[in-house]
Structure formats: C-alpha cells, structure tokens
PDB file of N, CA and C in Angstrom:
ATOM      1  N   UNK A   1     -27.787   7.076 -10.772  1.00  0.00           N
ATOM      2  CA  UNK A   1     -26.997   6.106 -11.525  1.00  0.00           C
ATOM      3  C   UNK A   1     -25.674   6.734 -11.931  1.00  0.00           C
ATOM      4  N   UNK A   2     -24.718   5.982 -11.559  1.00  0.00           N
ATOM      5  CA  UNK A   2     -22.990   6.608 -12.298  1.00  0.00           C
ATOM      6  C   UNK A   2     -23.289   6.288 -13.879  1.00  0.00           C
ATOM      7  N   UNK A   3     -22.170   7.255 -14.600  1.00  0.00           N
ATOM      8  CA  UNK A   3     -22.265   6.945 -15.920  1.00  0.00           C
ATOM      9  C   UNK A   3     -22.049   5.245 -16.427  1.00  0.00           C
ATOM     10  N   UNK A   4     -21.315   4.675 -15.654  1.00  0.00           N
ATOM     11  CA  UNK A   4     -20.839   3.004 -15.862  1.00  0.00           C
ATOM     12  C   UNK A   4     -22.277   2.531 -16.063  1.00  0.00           C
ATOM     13  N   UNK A   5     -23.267   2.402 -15.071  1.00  0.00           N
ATOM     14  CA  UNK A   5     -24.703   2.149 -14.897  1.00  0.00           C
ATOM     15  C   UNK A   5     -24.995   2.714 -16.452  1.00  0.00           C
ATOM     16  N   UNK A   6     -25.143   3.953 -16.436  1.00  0.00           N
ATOM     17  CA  UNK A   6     -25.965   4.643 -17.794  1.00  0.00           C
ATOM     18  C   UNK A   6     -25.208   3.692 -18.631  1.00  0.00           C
ATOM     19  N   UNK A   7     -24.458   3.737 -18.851  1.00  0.00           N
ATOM     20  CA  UNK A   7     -23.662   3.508 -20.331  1.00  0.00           C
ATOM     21  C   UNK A   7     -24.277   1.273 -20.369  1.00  0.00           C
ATOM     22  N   UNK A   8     -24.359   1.262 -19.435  1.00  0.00           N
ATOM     23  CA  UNK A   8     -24.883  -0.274 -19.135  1.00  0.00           C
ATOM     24  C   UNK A   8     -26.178  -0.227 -19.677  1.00  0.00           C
ATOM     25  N   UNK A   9     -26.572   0.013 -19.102  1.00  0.00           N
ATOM     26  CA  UNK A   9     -28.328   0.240 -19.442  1.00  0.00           C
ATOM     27  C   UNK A   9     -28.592   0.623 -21.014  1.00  0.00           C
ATOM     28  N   UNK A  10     -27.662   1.639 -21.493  1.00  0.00           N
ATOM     29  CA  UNK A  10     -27.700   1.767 -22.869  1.00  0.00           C
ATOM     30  C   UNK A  10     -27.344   0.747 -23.814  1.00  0.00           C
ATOM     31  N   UNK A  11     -26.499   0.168 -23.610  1.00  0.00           N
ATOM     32  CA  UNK A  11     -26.338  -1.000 -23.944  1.00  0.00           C
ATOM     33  C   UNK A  11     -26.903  -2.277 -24.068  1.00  0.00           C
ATOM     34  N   UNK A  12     -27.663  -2.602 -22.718  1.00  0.00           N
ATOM     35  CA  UNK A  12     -28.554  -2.983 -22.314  1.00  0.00           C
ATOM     36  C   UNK A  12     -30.205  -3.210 -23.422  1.00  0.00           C
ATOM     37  N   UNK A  13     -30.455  -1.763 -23.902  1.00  0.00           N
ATOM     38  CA  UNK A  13     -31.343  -1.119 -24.424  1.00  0.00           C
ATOM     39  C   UNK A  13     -31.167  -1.605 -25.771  1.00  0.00           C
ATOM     40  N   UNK A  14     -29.958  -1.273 -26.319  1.00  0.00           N
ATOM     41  CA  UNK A  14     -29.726  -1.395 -27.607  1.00  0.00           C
ATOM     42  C   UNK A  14     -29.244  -2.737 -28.167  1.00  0.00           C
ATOM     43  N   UNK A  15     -28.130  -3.159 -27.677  1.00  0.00           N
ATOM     44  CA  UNK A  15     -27.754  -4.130 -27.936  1.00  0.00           C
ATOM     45  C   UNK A  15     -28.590  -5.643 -27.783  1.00  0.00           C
ATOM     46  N   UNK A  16     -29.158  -5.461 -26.696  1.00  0.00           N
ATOM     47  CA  UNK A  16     -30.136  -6.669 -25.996  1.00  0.00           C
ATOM     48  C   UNK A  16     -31.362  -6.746 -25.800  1.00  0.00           C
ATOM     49  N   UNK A  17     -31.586  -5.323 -26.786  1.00  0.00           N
ATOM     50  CA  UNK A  17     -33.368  -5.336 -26.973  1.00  0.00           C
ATOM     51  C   UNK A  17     -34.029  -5.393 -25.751  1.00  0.00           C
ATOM     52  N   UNK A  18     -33.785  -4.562 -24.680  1.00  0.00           N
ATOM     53  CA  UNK A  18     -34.304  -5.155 -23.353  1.00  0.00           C
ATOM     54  C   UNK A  18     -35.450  -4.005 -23.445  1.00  0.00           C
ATOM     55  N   UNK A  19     -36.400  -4.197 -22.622  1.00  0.00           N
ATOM     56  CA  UNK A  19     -37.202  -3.061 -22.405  1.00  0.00           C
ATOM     57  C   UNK A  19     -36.727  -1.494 -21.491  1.00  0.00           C
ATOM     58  N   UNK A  20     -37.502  -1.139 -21.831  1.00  0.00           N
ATOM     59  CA  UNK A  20     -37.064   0.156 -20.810  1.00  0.00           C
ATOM     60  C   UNK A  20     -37.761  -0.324 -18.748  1.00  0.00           C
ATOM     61  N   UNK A  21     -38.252  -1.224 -18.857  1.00  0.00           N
ATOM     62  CA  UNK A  21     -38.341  -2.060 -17.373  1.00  0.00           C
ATOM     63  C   UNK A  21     -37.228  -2.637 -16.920  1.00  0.00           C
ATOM     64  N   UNK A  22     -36.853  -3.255 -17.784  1.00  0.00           N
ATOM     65  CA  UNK A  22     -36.024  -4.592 -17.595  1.00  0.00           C
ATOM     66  C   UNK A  22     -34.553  -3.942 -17.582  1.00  0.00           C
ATOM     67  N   UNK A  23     -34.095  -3.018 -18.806  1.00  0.00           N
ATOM     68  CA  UNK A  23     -32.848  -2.852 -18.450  1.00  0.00           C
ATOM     69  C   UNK A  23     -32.449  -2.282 -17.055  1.00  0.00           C
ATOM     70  N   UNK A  24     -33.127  -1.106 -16.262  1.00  0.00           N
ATOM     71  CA  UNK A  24     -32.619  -0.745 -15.277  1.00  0.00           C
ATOM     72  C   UNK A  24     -32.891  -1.975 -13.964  1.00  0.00           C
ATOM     73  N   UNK A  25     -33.581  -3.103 -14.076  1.00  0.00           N
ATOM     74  CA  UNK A  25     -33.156  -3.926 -12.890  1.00  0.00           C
ATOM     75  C   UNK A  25     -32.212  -5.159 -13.370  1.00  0.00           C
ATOM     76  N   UNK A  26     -31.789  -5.192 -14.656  1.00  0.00           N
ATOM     77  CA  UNK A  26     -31.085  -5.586 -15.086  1.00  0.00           C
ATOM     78  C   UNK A  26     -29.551  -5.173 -14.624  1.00  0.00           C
ATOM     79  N   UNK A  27     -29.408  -3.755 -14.749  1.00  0.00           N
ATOM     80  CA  UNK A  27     -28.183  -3.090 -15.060  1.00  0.00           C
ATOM     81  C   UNK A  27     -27.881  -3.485 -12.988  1.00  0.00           C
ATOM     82  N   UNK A  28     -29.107  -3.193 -11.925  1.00  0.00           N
ATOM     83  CA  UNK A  28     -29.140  -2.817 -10.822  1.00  0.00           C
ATOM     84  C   UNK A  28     -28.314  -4.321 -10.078  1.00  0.00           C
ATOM     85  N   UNK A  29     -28.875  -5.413 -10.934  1.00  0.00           N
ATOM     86  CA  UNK A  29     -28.518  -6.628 -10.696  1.00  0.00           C
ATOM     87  C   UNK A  29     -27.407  -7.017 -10.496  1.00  0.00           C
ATOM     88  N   UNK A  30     -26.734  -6.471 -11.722  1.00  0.00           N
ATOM     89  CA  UNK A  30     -25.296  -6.550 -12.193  1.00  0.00           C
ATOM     90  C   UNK A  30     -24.371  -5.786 -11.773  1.00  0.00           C
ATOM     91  N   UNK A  31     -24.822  -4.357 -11.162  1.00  0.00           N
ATOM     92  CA  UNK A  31     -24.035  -3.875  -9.614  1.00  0.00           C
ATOM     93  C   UNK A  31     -23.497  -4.250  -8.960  1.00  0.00           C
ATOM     94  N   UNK A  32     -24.677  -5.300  -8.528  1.00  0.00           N
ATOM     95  CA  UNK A  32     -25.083  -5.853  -6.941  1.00  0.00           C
ATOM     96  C   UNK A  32     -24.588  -6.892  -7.120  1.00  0.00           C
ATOM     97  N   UNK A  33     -24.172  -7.425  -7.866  1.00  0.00           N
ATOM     98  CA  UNK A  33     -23.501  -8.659  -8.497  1.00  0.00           C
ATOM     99  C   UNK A  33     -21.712  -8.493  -7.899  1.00  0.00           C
ATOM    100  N   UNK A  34     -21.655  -7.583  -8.398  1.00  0.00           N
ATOM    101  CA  UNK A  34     -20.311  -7.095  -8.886  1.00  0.00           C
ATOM    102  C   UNK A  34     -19.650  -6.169  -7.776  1.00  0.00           C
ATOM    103  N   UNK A  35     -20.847  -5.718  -6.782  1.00  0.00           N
ATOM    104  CA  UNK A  35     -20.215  -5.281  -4.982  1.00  0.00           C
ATOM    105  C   UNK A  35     -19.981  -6.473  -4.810  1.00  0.00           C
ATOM    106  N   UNK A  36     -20.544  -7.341  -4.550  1.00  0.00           N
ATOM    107  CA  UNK A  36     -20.504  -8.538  -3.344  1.00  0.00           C
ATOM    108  C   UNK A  36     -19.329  -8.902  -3.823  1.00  0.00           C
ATOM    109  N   UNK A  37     -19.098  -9.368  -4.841  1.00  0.00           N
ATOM    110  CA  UNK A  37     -17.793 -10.246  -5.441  1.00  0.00           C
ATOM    111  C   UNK A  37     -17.000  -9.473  -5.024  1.00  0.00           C
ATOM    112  N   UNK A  38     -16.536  -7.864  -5.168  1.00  0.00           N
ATOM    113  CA  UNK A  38     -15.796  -7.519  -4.884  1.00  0.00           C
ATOM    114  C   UNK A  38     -15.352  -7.204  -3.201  1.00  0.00           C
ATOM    115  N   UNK A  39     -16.480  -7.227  -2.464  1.00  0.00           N
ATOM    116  CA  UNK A  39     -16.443  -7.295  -1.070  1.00  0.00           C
ATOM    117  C   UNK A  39     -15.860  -8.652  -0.496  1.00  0.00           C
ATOM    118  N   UNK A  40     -16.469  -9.506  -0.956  1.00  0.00           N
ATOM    119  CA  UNK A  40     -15.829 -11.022  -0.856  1.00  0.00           C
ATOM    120  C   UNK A  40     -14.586 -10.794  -0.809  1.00  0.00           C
ATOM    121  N   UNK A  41     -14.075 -10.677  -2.192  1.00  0.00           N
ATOM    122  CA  UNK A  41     -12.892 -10.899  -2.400  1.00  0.00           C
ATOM    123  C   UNK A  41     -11.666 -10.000  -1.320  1.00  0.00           C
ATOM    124  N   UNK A  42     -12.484  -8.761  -1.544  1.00  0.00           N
ATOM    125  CA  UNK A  42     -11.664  -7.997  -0.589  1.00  0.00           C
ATOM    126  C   UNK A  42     -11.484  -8.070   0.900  1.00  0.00           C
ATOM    127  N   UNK A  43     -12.792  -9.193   1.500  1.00  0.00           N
ATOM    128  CA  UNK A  43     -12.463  -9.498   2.924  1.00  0.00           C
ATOM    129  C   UNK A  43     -11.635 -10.884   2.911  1.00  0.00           C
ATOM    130  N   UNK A  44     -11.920 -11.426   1.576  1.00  0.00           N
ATOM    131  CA  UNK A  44     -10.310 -12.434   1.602  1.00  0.00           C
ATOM    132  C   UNK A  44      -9.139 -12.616   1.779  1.00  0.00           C
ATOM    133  N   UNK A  45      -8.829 -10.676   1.024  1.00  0.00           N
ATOM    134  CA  UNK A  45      -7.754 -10.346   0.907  1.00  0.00           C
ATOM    135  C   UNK A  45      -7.477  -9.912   3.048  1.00  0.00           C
ATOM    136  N   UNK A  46      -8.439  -9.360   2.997  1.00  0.00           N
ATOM    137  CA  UNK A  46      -7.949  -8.888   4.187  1.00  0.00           C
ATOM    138  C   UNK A  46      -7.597  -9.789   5.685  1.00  0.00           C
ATOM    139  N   UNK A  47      -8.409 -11.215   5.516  1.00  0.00           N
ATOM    140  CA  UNK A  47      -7.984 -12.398   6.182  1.00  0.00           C
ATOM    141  C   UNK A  47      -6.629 -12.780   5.995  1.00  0.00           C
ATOM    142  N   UNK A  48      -6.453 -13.235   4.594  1.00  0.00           N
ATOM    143  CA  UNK A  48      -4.937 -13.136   4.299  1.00  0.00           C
ATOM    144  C   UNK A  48      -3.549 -12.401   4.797  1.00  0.00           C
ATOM    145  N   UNK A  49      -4.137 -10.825   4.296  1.00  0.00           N
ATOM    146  CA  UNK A  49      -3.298  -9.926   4.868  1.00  0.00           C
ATOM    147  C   UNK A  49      -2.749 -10.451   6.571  1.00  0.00           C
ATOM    148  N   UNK A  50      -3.848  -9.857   7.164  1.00  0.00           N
ATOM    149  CA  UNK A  50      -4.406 -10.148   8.645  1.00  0.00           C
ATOM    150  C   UNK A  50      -3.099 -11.254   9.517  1.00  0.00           C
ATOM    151  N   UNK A  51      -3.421 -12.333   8.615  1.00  0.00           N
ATOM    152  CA  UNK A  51      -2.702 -13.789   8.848  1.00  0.00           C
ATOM    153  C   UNK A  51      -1.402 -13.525   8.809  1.00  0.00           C
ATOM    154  N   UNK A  52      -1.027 -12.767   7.959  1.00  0.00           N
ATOM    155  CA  UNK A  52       0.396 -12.568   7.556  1.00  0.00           C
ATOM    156  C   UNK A  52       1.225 -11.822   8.114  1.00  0.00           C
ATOM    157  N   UNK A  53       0.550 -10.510   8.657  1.00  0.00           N
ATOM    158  CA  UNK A  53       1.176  -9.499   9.511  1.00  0.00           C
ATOM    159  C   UNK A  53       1.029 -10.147  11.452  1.00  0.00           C
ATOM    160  N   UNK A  54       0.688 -10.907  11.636  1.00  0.00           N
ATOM    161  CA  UNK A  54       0.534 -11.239  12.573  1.00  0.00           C
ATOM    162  C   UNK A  54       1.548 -12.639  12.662  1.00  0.00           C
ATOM    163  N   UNK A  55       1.711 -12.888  11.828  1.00  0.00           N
ATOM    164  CA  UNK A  55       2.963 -13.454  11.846  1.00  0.00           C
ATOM    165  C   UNK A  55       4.204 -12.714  11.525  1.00  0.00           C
ATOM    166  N   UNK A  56       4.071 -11.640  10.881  1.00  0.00           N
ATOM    167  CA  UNK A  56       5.611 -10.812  10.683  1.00  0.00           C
ATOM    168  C   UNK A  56       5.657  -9.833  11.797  1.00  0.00           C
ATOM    169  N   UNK A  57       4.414  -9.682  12.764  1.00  0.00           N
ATOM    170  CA  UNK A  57       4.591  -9.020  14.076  1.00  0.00           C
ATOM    171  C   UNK A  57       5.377 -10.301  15.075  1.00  0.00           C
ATOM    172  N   UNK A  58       5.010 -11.343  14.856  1.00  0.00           N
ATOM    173  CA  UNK A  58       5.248 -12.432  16.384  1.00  0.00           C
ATOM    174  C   UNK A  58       7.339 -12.068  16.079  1.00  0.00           C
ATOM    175  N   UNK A  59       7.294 -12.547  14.648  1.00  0.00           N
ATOM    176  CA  UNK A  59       8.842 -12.899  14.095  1.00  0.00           C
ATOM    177  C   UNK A  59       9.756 -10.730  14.765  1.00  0.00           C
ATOM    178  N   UNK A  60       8.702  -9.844  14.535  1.00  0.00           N
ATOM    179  CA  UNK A  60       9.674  -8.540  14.671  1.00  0.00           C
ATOM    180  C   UNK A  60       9.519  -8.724  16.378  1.00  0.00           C
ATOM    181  N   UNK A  61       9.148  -9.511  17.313  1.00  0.00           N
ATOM    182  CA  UNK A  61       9.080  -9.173  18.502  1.00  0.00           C
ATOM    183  C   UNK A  61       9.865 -10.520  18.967  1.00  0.00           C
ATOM    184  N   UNK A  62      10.195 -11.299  18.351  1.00  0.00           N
ATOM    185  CA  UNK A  62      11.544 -12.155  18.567  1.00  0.00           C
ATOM    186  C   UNK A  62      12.621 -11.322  18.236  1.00  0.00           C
ATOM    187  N   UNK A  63      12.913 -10.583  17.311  1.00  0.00           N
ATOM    188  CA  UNK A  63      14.419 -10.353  16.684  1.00  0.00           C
ATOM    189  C   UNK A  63      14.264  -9.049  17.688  1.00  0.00           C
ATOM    190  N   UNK A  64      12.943  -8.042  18.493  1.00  0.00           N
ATOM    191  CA  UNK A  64      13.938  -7.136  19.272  1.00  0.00           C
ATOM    192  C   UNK A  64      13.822  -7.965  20.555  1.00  0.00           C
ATOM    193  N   UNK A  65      13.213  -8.760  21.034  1.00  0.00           N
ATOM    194  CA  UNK A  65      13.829  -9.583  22.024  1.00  0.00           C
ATOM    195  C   UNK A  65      15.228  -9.946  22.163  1.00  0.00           C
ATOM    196  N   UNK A  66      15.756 -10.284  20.502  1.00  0.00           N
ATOM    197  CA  UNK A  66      16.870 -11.075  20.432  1.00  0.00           C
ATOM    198  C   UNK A  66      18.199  -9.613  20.675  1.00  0.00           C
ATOM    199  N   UNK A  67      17.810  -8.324  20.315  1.00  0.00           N
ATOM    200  CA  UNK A  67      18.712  -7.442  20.271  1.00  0.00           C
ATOM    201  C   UNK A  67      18.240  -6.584  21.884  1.00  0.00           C
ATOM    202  N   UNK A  68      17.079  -7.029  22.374  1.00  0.00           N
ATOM    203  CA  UNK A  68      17.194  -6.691  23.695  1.00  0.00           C
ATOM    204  C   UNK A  68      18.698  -6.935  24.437  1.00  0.00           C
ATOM    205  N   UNK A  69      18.281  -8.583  24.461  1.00  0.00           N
ATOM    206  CA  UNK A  69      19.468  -9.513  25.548  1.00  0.00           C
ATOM    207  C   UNK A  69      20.492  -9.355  24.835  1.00  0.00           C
ATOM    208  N   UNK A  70      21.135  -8.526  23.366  1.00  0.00           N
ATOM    209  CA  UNK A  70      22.327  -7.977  22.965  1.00  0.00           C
ATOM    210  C   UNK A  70      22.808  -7.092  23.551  1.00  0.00           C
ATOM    211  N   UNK A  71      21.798  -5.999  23.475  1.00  0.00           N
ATOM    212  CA  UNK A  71      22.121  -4.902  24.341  1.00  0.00           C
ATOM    213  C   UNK A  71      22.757  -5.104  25.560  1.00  0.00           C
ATOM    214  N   UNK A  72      22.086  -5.441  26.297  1.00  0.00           N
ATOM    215  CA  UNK A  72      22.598  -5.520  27.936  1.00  0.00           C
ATOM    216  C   UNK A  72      23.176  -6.729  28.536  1.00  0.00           C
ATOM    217  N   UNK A  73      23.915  -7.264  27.031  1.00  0.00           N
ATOM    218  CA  UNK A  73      25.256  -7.846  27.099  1.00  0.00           C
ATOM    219  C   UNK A  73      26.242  -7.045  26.809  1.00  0.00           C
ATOM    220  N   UNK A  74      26.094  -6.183  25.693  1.00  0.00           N
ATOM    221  CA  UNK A  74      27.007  -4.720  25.661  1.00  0.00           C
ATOM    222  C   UNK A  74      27.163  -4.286  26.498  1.00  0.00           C
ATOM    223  N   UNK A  75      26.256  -4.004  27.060  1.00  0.00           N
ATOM    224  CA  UNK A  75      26.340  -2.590  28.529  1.00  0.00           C
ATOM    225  C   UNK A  75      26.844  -3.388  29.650  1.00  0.00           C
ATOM    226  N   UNK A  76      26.592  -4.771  29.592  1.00  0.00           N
ATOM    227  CA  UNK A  76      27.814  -5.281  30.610  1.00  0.00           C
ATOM    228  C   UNK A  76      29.265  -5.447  30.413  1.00  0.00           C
ATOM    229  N   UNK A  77      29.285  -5.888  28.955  1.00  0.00           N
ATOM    230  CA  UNK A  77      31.027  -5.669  28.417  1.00  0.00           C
ATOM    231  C   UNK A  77      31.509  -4.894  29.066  1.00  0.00           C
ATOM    232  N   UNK A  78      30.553  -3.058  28.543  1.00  0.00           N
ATOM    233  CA  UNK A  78      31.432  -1.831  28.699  1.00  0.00           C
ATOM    234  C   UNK A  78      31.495  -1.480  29.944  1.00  0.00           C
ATOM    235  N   UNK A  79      30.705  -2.057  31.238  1.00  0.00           N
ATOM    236  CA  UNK A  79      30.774  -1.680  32.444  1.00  0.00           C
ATOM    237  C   UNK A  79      32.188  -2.294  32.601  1.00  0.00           C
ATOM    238  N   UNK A  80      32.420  -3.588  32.669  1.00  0.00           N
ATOM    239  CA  UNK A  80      33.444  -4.633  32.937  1.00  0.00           C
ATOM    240  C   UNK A  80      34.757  -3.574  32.302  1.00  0.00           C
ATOM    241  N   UNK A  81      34.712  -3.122  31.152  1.00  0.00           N
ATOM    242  CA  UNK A  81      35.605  -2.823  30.426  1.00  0.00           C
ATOM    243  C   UNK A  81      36.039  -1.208  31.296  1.00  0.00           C
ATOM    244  N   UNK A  82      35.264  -0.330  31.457  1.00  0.00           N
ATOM    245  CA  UNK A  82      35.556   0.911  32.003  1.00  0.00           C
ATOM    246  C   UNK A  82      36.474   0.643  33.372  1.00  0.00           C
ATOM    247  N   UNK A  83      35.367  -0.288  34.319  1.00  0.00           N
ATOM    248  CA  UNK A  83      35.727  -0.573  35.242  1.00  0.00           C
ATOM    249  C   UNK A  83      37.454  -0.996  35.539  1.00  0.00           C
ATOM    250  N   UNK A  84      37.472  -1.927  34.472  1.00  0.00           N
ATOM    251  CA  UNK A  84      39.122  -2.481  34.640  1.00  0.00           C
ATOM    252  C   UNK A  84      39.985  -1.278  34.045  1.00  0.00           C
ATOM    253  N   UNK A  85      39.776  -0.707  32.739  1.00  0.00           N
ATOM    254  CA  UNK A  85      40.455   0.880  32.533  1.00  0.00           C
ATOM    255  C   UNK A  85      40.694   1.598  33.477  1.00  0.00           C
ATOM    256  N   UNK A  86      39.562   1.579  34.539  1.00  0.00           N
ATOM    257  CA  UNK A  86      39.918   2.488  36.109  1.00  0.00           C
ATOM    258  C   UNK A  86      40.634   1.816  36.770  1.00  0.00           C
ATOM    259  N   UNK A  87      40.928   0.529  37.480  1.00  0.00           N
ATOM    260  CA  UNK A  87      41.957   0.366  37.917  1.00  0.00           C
ATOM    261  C   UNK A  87      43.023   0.381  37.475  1.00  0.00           C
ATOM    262  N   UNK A  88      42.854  -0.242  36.165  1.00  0.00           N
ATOM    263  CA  UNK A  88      44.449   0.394  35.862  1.00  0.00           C
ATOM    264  C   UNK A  88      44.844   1.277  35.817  1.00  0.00           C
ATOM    265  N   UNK A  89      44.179   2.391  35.433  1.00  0.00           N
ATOM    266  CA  UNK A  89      44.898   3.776  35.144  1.00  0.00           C
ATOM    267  C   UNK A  89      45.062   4.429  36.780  1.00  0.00           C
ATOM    268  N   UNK A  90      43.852   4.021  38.119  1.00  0.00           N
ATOM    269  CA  UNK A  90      44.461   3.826  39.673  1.00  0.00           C
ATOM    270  C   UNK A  90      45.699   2.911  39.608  1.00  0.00           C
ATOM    271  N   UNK A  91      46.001   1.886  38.802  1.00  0.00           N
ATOM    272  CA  UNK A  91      47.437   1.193  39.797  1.00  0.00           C
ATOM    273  C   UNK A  91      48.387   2.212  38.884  1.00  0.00           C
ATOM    274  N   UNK A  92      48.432   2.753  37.701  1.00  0.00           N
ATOM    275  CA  UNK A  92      49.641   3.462  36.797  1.00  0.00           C
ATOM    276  C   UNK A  92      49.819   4.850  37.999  1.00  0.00           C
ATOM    277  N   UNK A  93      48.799   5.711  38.610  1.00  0.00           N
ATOM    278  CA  UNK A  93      48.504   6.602  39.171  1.00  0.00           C
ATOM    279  C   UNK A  93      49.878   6.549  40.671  1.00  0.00           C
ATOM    280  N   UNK A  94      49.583   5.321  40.943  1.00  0.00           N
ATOM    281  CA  UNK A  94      50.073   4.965  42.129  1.00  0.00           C
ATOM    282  C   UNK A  94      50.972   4.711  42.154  1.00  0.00           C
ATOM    283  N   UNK A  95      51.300   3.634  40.705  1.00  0.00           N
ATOM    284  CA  UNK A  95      53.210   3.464  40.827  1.00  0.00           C
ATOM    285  C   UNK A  95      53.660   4.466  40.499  1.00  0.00           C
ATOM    286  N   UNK A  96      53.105   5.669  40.225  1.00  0.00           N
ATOM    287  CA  UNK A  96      54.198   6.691  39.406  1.00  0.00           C
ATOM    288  C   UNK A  96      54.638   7.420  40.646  1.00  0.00           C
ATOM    289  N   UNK A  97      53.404   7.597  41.610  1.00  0.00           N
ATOM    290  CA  UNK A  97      53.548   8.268  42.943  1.00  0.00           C
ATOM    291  C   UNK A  97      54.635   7.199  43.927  1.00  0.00           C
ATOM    292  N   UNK A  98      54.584   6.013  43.850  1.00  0.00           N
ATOM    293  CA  UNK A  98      55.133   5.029  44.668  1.00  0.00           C
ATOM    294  C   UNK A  98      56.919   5.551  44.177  1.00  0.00           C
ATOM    295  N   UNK A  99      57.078   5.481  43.132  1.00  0.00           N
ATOM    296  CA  UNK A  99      58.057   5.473  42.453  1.00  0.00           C
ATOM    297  C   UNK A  99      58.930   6.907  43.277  1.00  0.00           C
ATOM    298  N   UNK A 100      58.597   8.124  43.303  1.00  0.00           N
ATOM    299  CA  UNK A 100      59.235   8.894  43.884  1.00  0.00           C
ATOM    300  C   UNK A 100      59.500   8.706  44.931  1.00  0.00           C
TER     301      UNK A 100
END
C-alpha cells in the first residue's frame, strides 16, 4: 500500500468507524475507482490530442508543398537570370573586341 492508501484507510478507520475488514477493500475500491477515471480520461485526452496533430500534420505538409513549388520557381528565376547575365556580359565581351 502507498502512504495515500495508508493515510486512507486510517481515515477510513477513524473517521468512518469502518472495521479493520472493510476499510482495506474499501480504501482498494477507491483506487480502482480513481485508475479507471483517470485512464478514461487520459485516453480521451489522447483521442483528442491524436485528432489534432493529424490535422496540424495534413496543414504542415500543405505549407511545405506550398514552399516546395516556391522553391523551384526561384531556382528557375535564378537560372533565367544567370543565364541572361552571361550573355550579356558575352555580347559586352565582344563589342569591346569588335570595337578595336
């Protein structure tokens, strides 16, 4: 028995005139009472939870979807963008040579 139990049972004893039979399936009752409720409750919580993260997973696998197809709209900008920097800096290359 944890002291919570003892200190129950003493109580039990004294306060409620119980027998020395009765309080310890008394006290055992009121345990067993007091797991379940709390198991209950806590697989409630965990349905809940459950529900919730599985919806804040669907929503985080839209937004990197959404910064996927960002990305490699960037990386096409900067291809486009390098690309035209190189010709130009080939046509500046050429008129300077043309020029002499």
């Amino acid at each position: 028995m944890s002291t919570i139990n003892v200190k129950l049972y003493d109580l039990l004893r004294r306060e409620f005139n119980l027998s020395d039979e009765k309080a310890p399936d008394f006290t055992e009752t009121i345990t067993q009472v007091v797991k379940e409720e709390v198991s209950l409750e806590a697989s409630q919580y965990k349905s809940l939870f459950k529900s919730d993260f599985l919806e804040l997973d669907s929503k985080v696998e839209k937004e990197i979807l959404k910064m996927d197809v960002k990305l490699e709209q960037t990386k096409s900008d900067l291809i486009k963008w390098y690309v035209s920097l190189f010709v130009i800096l080939a046509l500046m290359i050429i008129g300077l040579y043309a020029k002499k």
